[in-house]
Protein backbone atom coordinates (compact mmCIF):
# COMPACT_ATOMS: atom_id res chain seq x y z
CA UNK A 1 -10.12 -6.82 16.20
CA UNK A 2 -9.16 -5.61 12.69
CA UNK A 3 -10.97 -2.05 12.14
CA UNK A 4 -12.49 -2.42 8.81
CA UNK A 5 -11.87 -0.01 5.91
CA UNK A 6 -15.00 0.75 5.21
CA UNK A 7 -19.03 0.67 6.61
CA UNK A 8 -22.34 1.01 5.15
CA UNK A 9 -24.54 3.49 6.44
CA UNK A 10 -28.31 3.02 4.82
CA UNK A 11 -26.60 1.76 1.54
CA UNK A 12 -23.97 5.08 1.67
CA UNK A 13 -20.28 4.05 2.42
CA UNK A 14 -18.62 5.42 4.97
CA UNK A 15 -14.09 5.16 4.21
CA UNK A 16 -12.46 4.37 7.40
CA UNK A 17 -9.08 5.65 6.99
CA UNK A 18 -6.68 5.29 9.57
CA UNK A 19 -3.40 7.84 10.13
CA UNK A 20 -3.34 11.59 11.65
CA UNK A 21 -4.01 13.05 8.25
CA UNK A 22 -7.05 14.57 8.14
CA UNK A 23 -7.84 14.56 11.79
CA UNK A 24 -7.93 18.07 12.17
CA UNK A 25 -7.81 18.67 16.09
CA UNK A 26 -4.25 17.08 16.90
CA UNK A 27 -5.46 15.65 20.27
CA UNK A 28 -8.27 14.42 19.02
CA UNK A 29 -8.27 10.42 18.46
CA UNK A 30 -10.76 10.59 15.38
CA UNK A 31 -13.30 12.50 13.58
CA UNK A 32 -16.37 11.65 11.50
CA UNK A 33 -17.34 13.68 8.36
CA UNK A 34 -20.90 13.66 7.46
CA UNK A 35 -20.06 15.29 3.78
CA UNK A 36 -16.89 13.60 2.53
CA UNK A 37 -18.67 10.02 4.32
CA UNK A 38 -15.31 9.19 6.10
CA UNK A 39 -14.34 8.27 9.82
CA UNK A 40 -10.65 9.19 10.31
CA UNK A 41 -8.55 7.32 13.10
CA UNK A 42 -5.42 9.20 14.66
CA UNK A 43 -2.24 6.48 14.66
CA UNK A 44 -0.51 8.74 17.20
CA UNK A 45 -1.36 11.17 20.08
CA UNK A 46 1.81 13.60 20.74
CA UNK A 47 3.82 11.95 18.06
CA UNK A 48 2.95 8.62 20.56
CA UNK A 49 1.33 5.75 18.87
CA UNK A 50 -2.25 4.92 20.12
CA UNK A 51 -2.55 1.63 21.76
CA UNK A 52 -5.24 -0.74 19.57
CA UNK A 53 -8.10 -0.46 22.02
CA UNK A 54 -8.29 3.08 22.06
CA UNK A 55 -8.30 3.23 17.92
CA UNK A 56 -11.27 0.38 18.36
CA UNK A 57 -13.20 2.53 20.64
CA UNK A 58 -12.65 5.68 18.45
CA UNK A 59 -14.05 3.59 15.35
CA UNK A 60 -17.02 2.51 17.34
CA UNK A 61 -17.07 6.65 18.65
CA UNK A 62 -17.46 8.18 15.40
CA UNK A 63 -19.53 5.23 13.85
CA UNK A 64 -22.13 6.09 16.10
CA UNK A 65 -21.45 10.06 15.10
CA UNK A 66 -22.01 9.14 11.64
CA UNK A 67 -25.24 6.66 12.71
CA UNK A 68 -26.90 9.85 14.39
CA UNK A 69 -26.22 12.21 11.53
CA UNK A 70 -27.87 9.59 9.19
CA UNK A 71 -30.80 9.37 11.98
CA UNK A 72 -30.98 12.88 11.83
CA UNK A 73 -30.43 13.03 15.85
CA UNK A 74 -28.33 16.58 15.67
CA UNK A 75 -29.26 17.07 19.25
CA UNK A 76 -27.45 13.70 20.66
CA UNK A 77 -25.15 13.37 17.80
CA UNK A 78 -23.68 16.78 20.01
CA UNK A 79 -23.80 14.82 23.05
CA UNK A 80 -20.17 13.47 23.40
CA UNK A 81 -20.71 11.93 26.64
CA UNK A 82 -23.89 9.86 25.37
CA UNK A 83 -21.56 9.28 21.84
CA UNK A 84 -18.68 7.96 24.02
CA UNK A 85 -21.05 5.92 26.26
CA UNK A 86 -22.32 4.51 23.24
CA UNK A 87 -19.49 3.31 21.34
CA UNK A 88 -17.72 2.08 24.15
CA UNK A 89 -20.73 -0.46 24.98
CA UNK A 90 -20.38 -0.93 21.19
CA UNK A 91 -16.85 -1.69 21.58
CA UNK A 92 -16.99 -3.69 24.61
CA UNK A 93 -20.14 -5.79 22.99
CA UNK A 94 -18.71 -6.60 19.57
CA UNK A 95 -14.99 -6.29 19.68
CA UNK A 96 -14.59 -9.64 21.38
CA UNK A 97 -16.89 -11.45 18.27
CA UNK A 98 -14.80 -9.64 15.42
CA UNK A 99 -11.79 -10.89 14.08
């Protein structure tokens, strides 16, 4: 599947911008930011390039981060097991339909 560029979120779009800049963890495979409205992908893990399906899951992992923030759901949007659980069904779900 193609990651898209961008998402809308209640009319608000969300930049999906995909390379280690701005990730600011260096193991960590994304990050969502409720203020600047972006979802960042990693391209590499330990100077490693990710594999496809884990930067697919990571989009679907921080698009549900940024759905909860929008839902106001501060209480599961700190859940990472229930985030992960969540865009992983995403990602097994709709992956498959998108080109």
């Amino acid at each position: 599947m193609t990651i898209p560029d961008s998402v809308q979120l209640m009319g608000k779009p969300i930049s999906v911008i995909q390379n280690n800049k701005g990730v600011r963890k260096r193991n960590n495979y994304g990050e969502a930011n409720f203020n600047n409205l972006t979802i960042k992908i990693a391209d590499t893990i330990h100077k490693k390039p990710i594999l496809q399906s884990q930067a697919e899951h990571t989009f679907f992992h921080e698009l549900v981060h940024q759905c909860l923030w929008v839902m106001q759901e501060h209480k599961l949007n700190d859940n990472e097991k229930f985030v992960d659980m969540l865009g992983g069904l995403l990602h097994q779900a709709l992956a498959p339909h998108m080109k």
